[in-house]
Protein backbone atom coordinates (compact mmCIF):
# COMPACT_ATOMS: atom_id res chain seq x y z
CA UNK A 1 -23.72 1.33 -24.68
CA UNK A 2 -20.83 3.60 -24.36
CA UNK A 3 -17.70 2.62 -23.62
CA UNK A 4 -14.55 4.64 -21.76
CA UNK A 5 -11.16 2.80 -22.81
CA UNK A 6 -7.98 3.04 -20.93
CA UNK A 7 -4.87 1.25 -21.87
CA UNK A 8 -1.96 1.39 -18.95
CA UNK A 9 2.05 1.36 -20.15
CA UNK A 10 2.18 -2.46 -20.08
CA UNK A 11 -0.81 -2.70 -22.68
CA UNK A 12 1.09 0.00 -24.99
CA UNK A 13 4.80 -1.27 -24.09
CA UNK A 14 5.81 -1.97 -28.19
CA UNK A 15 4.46 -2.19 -31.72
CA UNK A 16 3.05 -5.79 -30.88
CA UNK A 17 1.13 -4.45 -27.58
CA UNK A 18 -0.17 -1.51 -29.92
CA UNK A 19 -1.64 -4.30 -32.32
CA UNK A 20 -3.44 -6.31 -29.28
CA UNK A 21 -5.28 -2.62 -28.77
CA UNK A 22 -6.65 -2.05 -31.66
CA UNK A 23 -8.04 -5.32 -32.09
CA UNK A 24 -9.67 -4.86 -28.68
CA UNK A 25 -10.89 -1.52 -29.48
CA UNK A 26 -12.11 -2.41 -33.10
CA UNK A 27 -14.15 -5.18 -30.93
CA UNK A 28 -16.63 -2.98 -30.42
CA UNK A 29 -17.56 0.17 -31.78
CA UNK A 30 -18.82 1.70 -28.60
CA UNK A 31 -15.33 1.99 -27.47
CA UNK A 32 -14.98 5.58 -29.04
CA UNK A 33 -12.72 7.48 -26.39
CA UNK A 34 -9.40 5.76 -25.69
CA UNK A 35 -7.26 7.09 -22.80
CA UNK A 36 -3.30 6.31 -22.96
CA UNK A 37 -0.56 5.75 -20.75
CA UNK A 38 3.04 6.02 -21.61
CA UNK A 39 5.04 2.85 -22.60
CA UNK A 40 5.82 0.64 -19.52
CA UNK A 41 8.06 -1.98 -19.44
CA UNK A 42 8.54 -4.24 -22.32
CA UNK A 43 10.06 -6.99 -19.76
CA UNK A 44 11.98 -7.19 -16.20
CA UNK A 45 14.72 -5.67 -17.21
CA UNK A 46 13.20 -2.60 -19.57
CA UNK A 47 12.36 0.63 -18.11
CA UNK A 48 9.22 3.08 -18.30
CA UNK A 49 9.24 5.59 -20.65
CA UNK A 50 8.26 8.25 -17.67
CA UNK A 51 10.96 7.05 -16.04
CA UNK A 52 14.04 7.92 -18.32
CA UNK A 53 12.15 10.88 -19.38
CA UNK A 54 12.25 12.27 -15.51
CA UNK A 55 16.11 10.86 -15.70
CA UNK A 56 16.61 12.83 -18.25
CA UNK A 57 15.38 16.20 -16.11
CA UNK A 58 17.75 15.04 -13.56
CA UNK A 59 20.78 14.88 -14.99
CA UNK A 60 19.59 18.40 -17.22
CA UNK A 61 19.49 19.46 -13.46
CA UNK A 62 22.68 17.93 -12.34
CA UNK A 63 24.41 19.65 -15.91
CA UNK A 64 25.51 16.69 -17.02
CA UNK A 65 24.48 15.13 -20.55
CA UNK A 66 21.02 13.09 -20.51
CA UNK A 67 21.90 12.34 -24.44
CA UNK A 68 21.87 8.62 -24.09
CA UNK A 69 19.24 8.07 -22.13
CA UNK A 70 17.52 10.40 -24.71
CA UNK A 71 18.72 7.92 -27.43
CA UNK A 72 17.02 5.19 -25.96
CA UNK A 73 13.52 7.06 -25.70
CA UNK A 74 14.16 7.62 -29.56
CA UNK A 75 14.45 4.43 -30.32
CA UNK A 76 11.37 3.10 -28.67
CA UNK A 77 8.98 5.62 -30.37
CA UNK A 78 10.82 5.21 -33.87
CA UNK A 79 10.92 1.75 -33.48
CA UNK A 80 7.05 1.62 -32.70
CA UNK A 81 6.32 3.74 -35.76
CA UNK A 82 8.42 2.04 -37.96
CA UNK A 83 6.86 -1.35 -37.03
CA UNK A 84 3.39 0.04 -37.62
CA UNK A 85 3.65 1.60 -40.81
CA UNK A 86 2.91 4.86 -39.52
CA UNK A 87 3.71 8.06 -40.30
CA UNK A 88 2.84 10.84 -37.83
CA UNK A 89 6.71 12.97 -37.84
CA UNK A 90 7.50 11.23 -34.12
CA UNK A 91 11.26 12.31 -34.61
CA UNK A 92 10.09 15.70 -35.07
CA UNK A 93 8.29 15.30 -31.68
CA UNK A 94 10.94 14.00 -30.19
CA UNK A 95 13.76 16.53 -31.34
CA UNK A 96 11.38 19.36 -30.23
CA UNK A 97 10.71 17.38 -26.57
CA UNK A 98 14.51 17.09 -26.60
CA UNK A 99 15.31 20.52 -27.43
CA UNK A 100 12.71 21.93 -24.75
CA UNK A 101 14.27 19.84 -22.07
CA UNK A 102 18.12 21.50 -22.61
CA UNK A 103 16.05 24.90 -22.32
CA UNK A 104 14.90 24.42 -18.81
CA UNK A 105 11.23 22.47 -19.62
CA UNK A 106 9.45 21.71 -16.30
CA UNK A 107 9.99 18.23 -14.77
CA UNK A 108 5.76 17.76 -15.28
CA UNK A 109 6.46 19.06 -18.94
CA UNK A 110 8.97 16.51 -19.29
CA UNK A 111 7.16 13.69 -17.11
CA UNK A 112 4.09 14.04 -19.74
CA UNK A 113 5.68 13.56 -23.22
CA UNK A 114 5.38 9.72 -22.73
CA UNK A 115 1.71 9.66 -22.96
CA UNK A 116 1.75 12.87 -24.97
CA UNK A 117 3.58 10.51 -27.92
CA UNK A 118 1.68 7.70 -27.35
CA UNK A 119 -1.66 9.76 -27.80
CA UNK A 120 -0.57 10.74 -31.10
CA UNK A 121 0.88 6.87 -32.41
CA UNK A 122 -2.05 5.55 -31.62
CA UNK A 123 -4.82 8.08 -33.11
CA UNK A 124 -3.24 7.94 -36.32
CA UNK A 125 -2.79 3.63 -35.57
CA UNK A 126 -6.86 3.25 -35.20
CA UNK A 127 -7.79 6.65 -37.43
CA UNK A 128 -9.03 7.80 -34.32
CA UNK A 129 -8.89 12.01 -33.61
CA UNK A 130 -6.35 13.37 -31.09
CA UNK A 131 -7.47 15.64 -28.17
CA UNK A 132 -4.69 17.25 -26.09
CA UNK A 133 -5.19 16.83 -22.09
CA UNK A 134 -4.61 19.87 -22.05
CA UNK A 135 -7.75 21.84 -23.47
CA UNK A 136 -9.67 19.44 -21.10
CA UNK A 137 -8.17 19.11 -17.45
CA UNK A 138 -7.32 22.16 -15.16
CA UNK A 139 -5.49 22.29 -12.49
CA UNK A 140 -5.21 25.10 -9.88
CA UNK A 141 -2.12 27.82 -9.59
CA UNK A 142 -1.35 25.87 -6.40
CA UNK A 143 -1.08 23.15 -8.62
CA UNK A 144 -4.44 20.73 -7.17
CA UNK A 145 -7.17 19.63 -9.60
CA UNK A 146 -9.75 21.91 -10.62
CA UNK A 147 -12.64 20.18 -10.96
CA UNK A 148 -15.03 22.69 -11.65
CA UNK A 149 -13.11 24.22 -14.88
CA UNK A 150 -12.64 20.57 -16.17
CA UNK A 151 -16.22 19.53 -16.00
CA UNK A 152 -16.46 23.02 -17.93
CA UNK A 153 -13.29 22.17 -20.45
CA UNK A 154 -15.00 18.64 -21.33
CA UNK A 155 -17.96 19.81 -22.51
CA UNK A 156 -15.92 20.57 -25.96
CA UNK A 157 -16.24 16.45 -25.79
CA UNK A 158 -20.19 16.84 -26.18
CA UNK A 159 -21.31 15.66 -29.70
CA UNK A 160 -17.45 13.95 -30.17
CA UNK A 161 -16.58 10.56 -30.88
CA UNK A 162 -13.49 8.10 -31.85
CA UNK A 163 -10.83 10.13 -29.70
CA UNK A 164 -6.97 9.04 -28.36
CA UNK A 165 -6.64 11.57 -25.23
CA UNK A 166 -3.38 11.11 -23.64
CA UNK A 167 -3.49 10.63 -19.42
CA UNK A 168 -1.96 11.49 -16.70
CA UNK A 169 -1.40 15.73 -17.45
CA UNK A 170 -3.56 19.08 -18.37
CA UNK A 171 -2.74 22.33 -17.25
CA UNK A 172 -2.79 25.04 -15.06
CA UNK A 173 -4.34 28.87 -16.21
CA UNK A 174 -0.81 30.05 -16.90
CA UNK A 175 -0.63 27.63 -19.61
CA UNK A 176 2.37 25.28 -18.12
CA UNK A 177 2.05 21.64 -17.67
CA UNK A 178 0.45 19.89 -14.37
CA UNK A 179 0.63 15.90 -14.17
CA UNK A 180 -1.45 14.52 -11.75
CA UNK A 181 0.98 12.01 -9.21
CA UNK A 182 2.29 8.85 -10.77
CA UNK A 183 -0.29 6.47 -12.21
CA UNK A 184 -1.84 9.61 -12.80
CA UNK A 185 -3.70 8.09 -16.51
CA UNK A 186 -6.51 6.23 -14.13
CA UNK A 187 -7.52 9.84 -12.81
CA UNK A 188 -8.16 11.29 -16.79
CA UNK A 189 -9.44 7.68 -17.89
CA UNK A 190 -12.19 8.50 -15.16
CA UNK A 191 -12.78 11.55 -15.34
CA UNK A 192 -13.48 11.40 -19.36
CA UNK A 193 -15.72 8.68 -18.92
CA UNK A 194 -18.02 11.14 -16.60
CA UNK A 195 -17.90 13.59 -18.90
CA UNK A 196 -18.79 11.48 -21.65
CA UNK A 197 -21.63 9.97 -19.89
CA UNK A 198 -20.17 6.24 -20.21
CA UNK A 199 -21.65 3.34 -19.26
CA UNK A 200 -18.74 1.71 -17.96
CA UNK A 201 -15.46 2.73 -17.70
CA UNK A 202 -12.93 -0.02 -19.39
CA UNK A 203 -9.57 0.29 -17.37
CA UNK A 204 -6.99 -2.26 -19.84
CA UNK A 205 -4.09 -3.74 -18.05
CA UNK A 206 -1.55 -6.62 -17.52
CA UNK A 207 -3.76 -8.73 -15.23
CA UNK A 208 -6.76 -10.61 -14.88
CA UNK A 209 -8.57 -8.44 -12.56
CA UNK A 210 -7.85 -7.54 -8.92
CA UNK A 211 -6.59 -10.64 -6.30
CA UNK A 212 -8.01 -11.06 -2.95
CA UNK A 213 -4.59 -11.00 -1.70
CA UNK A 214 -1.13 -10.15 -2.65
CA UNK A 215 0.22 -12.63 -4.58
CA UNK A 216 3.87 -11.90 -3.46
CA UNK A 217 2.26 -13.40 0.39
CA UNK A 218 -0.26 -15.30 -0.64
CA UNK A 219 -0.01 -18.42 -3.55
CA UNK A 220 -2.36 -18.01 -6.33
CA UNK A 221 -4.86 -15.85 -4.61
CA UNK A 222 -8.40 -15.81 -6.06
CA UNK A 223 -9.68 -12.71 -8.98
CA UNK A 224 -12.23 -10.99 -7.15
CA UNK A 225 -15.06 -11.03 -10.14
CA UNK A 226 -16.94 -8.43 -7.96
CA UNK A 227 -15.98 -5.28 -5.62
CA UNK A 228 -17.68 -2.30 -4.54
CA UNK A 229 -16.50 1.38 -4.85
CA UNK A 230 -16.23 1.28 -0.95
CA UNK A 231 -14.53 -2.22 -0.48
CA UNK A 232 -11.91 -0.90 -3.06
CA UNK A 233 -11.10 2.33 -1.46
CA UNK A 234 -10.56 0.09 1.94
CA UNK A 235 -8.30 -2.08 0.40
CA UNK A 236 -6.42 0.37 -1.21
CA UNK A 237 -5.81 2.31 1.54
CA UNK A 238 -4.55 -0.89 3.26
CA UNK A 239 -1.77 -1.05 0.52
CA UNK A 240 -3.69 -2.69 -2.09
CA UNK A 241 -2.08 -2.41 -5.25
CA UNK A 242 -5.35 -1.46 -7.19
CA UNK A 243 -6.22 1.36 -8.90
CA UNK A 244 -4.80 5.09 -8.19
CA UNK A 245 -7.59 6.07 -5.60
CA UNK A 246 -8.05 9.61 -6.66
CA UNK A 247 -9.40 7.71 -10.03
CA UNK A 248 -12.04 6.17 -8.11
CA UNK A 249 -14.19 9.37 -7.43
CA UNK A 250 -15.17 10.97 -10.62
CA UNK A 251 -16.65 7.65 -11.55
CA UNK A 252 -17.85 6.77 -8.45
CA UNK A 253 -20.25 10.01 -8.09
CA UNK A 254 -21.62 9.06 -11.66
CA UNK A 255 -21.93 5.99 -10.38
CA UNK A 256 -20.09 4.85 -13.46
CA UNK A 257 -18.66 0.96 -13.06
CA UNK A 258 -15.25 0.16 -13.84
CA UNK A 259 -14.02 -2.86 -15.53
CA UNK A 260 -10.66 -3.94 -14.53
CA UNK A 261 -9.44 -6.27 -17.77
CA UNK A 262 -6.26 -7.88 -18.96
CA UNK A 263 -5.10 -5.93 -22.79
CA UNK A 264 -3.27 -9.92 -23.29
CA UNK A 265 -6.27 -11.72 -22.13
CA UNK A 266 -9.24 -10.03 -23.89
CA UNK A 267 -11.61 -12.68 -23.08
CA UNK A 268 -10.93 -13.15 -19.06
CA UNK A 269 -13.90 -12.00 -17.04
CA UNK A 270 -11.85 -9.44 -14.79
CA UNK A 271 -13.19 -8.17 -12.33
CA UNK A 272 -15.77 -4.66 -12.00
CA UNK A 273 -16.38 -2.32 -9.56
CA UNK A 274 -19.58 -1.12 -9.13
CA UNK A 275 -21.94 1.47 -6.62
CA UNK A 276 -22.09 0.52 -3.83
CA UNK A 277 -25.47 -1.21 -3.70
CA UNK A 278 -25.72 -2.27 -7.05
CA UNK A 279 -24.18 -6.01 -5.69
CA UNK A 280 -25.46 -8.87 -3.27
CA UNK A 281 -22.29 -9.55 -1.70
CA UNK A 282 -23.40 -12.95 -0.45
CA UNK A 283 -24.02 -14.17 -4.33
CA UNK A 284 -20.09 -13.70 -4.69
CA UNK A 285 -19.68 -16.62 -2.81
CA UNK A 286 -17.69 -15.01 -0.02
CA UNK A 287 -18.55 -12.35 2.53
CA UNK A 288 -14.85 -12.04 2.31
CA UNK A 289 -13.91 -9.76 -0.38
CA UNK A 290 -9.93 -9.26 0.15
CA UNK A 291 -7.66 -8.92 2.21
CA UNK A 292 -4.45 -6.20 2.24
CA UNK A 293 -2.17 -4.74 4.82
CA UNK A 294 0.42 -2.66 6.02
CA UNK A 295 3.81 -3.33 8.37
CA UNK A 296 6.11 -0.21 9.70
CA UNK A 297 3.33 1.45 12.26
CA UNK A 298 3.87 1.95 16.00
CA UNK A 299 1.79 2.14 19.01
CA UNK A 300 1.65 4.49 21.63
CA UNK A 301 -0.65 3.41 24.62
CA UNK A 302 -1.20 6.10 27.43
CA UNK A 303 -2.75 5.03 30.54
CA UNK A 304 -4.45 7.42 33.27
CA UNK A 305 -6.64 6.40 36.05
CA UNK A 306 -10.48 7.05 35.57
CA UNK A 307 -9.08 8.84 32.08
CA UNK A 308 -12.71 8.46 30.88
CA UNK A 309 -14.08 11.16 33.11
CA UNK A 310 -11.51 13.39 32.13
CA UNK A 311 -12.91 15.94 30.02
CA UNK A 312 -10.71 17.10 27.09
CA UNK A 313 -8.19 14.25 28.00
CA UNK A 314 -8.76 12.45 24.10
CA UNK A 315 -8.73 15.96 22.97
CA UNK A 316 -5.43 17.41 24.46
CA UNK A 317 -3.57 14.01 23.65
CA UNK A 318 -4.17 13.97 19.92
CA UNK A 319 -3.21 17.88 19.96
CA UNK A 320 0.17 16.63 20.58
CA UNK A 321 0.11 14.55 17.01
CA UNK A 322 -1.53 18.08 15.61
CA UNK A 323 1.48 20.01 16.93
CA UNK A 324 3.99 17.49 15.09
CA UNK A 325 2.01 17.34 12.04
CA UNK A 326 1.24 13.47 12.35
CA UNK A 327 -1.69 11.23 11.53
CA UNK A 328 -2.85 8.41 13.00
CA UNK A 329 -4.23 5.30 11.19
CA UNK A 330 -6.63 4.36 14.52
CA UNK A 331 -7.26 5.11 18.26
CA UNK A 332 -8.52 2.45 20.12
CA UNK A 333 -9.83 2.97 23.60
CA UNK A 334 -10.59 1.49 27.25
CA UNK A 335 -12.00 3.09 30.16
CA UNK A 336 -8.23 3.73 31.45
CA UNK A 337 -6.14 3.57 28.34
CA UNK A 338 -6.03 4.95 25.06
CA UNK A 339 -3.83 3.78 22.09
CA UNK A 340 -2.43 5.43 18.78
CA UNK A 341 -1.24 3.93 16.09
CA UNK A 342 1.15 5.67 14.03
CA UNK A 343 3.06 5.12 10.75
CA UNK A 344 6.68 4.57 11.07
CA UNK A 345 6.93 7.07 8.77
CA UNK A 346 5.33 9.93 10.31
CA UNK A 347 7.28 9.70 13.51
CA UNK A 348 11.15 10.09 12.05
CA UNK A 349 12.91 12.09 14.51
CA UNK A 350 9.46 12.87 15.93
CA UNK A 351 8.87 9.85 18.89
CA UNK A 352 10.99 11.43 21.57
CA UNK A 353 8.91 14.85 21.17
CA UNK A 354 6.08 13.45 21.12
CA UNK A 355 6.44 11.30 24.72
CA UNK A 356 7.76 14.19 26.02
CA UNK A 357 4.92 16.54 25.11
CA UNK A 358 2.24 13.73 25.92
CA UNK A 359 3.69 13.59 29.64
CA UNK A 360 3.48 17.86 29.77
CA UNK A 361 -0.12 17.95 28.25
CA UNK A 362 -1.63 14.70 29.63
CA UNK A 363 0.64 13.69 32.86
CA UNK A 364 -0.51 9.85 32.66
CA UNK A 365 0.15 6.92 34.38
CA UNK A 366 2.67 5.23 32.08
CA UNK A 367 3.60 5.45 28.79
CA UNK A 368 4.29 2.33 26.55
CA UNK A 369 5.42 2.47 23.04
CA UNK A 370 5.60 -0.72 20.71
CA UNK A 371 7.08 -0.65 17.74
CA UNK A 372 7.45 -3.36 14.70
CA UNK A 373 3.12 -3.71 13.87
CA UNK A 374 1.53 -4.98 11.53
CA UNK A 375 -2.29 -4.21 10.48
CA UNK A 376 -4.14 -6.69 8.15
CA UNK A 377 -7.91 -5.42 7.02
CA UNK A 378 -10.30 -8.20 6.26
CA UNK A 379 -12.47 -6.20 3.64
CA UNK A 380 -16.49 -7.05 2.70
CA UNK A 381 -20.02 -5.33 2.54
CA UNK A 382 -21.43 -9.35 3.26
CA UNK A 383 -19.87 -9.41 6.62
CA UNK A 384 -22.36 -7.08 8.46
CA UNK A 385 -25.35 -9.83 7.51
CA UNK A 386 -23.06 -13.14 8.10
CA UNK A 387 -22.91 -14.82 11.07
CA UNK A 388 -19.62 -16.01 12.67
CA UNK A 389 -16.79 -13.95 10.29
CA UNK A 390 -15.45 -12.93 13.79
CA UNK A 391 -15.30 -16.10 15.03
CA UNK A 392 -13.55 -17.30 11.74
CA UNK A 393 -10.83 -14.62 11.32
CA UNK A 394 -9.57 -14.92 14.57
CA UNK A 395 -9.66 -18.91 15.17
CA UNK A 396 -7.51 -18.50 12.23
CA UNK A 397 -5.02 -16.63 13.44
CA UNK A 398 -4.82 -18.44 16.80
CA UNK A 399 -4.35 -21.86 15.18
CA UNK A 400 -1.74 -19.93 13.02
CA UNK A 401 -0.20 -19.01 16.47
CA UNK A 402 -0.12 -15.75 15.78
CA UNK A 403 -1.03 -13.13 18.84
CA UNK A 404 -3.85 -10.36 17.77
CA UNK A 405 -2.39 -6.71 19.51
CA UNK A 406 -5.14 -4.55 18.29
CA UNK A 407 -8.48 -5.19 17.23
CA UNK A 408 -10.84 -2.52 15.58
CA UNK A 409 -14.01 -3.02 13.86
CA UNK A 410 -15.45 -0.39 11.79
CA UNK A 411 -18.81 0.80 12.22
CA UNK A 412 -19.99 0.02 8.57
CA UNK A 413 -19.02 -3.89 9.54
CA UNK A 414 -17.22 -3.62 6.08
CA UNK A 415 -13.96 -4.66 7.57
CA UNK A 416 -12.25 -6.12 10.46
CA UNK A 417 -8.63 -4.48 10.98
CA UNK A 418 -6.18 -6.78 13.47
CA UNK A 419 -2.77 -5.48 14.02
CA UNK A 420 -0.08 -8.07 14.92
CA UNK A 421 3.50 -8.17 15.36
CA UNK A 422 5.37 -7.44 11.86
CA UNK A 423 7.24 -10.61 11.79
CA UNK A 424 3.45 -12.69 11.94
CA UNK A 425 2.25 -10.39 9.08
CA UNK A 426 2.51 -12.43 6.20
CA UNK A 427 1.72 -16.04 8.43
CA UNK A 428 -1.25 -13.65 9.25
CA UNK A 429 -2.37 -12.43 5.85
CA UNK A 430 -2.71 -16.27 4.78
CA UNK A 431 -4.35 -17.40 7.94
CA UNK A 432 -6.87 -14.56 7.45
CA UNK A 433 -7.24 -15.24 3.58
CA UNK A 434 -7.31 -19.53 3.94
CA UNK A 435 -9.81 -19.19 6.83
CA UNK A 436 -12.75 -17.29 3.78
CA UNK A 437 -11.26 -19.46 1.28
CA UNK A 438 -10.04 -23.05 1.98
C-alpha cells in the first residue's frame, strides 16, 4: 500500500497542529510523500498565512509599508520552530522572502512562500526530504498547467520515498513562480499521488468527511461515507464546498481514490471517493447522495409560435449569449418556448443587450425575464435504478409549499436539478434533503 498525504492550512495552523501530523503520518509507514498547505487559521479571528502574505503585495503595490503585517508572518513561523525544537534558519527564509517582496517579487512568488515554509518545517519535523514544487509542476508561458512536462518533471520522484513537497505552486519555463488558483495544494496533492502510483490519495483536513448538505441550511446533515468521482464533480459545481475540482482529475484518470479525513479526528471514517463504478450506490443506504445549490441566476424565456420547426432558431438565440460572452447553466425547452438560465453574474450591465439583440436575431412572440432563482441539484448514481425518487423530491417540496419553476433531469439520471424562487431556497434544500433522509 502506498499512501499520498495532504495536510490543508487548518491541519498545519501551529506547533500543536504540526504534532497531530506527525503522529498521523508516523501511523503508517506507507505514508511516504506528504503534500503541505500554508498555515490557515489558528481560530475565528486569525488569518491565513496566504492571506497577509498577498496583503503584504498590496500595500508593496500601493507604496505604503507592509512591515507589520510582515511582523506577524514572522512570528507565526518562529513561533512554530521555536515550539518544535527545530532548527532549519526560518528567519533567514523569511528575511530573504521579505527582502524579495520590497524588490518587486511577483504576487504568485509572494502567494507561495506560505507553503514554501511550511514544506521545509515540516521535512526537517518528521526527517522527511524536501522537494521544491518547483522542479516538478510546469505551467505554460500563458500561465495554464502543463501537464505533459509535469508527468515528465515527476519522474525524478521514481525510486524516492519519505518527501514534504509544498502545494499549491511550480513554475513556468522562464523560471518565475505560477500558483495554481486558491486551494490550489489539492491540485499538487493529486497530481503527486499519480505520479507516484498511490493507492489512495489521503486528503487531511478539519472535518469529518463531506456532508450531504450545507450545514449553514441544513442542521447536522449526514457524512457521506461514500461518493463517486462523478457525484462529486456535480455537487461541486452546484456550490459544494468540497474539494478544488481541478484536483479531482489527475486522480480520477488513475483511477486513484481519495480519502477525505479529519487531521483532529484520526480515527473518524471520512468519507472516499472512488471510480465511478467501483460502488453499489444502493448499499449506501440512500440513492440520495447530496444535495447543493446555487441562488443569483435569471431566466430568460422566449416564446415563438411553431418555434420547433424553425430551423436554426436554438442556434441563432444562443449566438446572442456567444456575442456577450455569457454562459448558461441550462436550456430547457417546449415545442413553443425555450428558456435560459443565466448567472446573475454573467449578465451585469449585459440584460438590456441581450433582449434587445434576442428581438433583432429571433423576432419572438414575447419575451419574459425572471429574476431572483434558485437551483437545488439532488445528486446520486442509485437514482437511475430506484423507483419513485421523482415522486419523493417533489411531494417534498409541495408539502414544503414551495413552487418548482424549472425542472431538468439529466440524461445520466445522476441528478435531478429544480430551480425555485430564491427566497424558497433554503425551505427547499431541507425539504429535498428530509424527504432521502427522515
Amino acid at each position: 500500500m502506498r499512501l499520498m498525504t495532504k495536510f490543508g492550512g487548518s491541519s498545519l495552523a501551529d506547533a500543536a497542529q504540526f504534532k497531530k501530523v506527525k503522529a498521523i503520518v508516523e501511523a503508517d509507514e506507507s505514508r511516504s510523500f506528504v503534500v503541505v498547505s500554508a498555515p490557515g487559521k489558528r481560530d475565528s479571528n486569525d488569518e491565513k498565512i496566504t492571506d497577509l502574505l498577498l496583503q503584504c503585495y498590496d500595500r508593496r503595490e500601493s507604496n505604503l509599508s507592509f512591515a507589520p503585517l510582515f511582523m506577524r508572518i514572522r512570528q507565526r513561523f518562529c513561533d512554530i520552530e521555536r515550539e518544535l525544537g527545530l532548527d532549519v534558519g526560518i528567519e533567514s527564509e523569511l528575511l530573504s522572502i521579505e527582502r524579495a517582496i520590497q524588490n518587486g517579487a511577483s504576487s504568485d512568488f509572494v502567494a507561495s512562500r506560505g507553503e514554501y515554509l511550511t514544506g521545509l518545517l515540516l521535512a526537517a519535523y518528521l526527517g522527511f526530504g524536501f522537494m521544491d514544487p518547483c522542479e516538478l509542476i510546469a505551467f505554460h508561458d500563458d500561465g495554464t498547467y502543463d501537464d505533459e512536462t509535469t508527468q515528465r518533471w515527476c519522474q525524478k520522484l521514481d525510486g524516492k520515498k519519505r518527501l514534504v513537497i509544498p502545494g499549491f505552486y511550480g513554475r513556468k519555463r522562464d523560471g518565475s513562480i505560477k500558483t495554481f488558483s486558491r486551494g490550489g495544494s489539492d491540485i499538487t496533492g493529486a497530481i503527486i499521488a499519480r505520479a507516484v502510483g498511490a493507492d489512495v490519495y489521503e486528503n487531511w483536513t478539519d472535518v469529518d468527511g463531506f456532508m450531504m448538505a450545507d450545514p449553514r441550511i441544513v442542521d447536522s446533515p449526514r457524512i457521506m461515507s461514500v461518493v463517486t468521482y462523478s457525484e462529486l464533480r456535480e455537487l461541486s459545481y452546484m456550490g459544494a464546498g468540497v474539494l478544488h475540482e481541478d484536483s479531482i482529475f489527475p486522480v480520477r484518470r488513475a483511477r486513484i481514490p481519495i480519502h477525505v479525513r479529519n487531521t483532529n479526528k484520526p480515527d473518524a471514517k471520512g468519507t472516499k471517493i472512488v471510480p465511478d463504478g467501483s460502488v453499489d450506490a444502493h448499499g449506501r443506504g440512500s440513492v440520495l447522495t447530496g444535495v447543493a445549490g446555487r441562488s443569483g441566476f435569471t431566466i430568460i424565456t422566449v416564446t415563438k409560435d411553431n418555434m420547433h420547426k424553425e430551423v436554426g432558431f436554438g442556434y441563432r438565440l444562443l449566438r446572442v449569449l456567444s456575442h456577450n460572452n455569457i454562459s448558461f447553466e441550462n436550456c430547457p425547452s417546449g415545442i413553443d418556448t425555450m428558456s435560459i438560465i443565466i448567472d446573475d453574474s454573467f449578465l451585469k450591465g449585459k440584460l438590456d443587450a441581450v433582449i434587445s439583440e434576442i428581438r433583432r436575431d429571433c423576432e419572438p412572440n414575447t419575451i419574459e425575464v425572471t429574476s431572483q432563482i434558485a437551483l437545488i441539484a439532488a445528486v446520486g448514481k442509485g437514482m437511475v435504478r430506484s423507483v419513485g425518487v421523482s415522486s419523493k423530491l417533489f411531494s417534498a417540496l409541495s408539502e414544503a409549499g414551495i413552487n418548482v419553476r424549472v425542472i431538468n433531469q439529466s440524461s445520466s439520471e445522476m441528478n435531478i436539478i429544480v430551480g425555485v424562487e430564491q427566497r424558497d431556497f433554503k425551505d427547499a434544500v431541507n425539504a429535498v434533503y428530509r424527504a432521502f433522509n427522515p
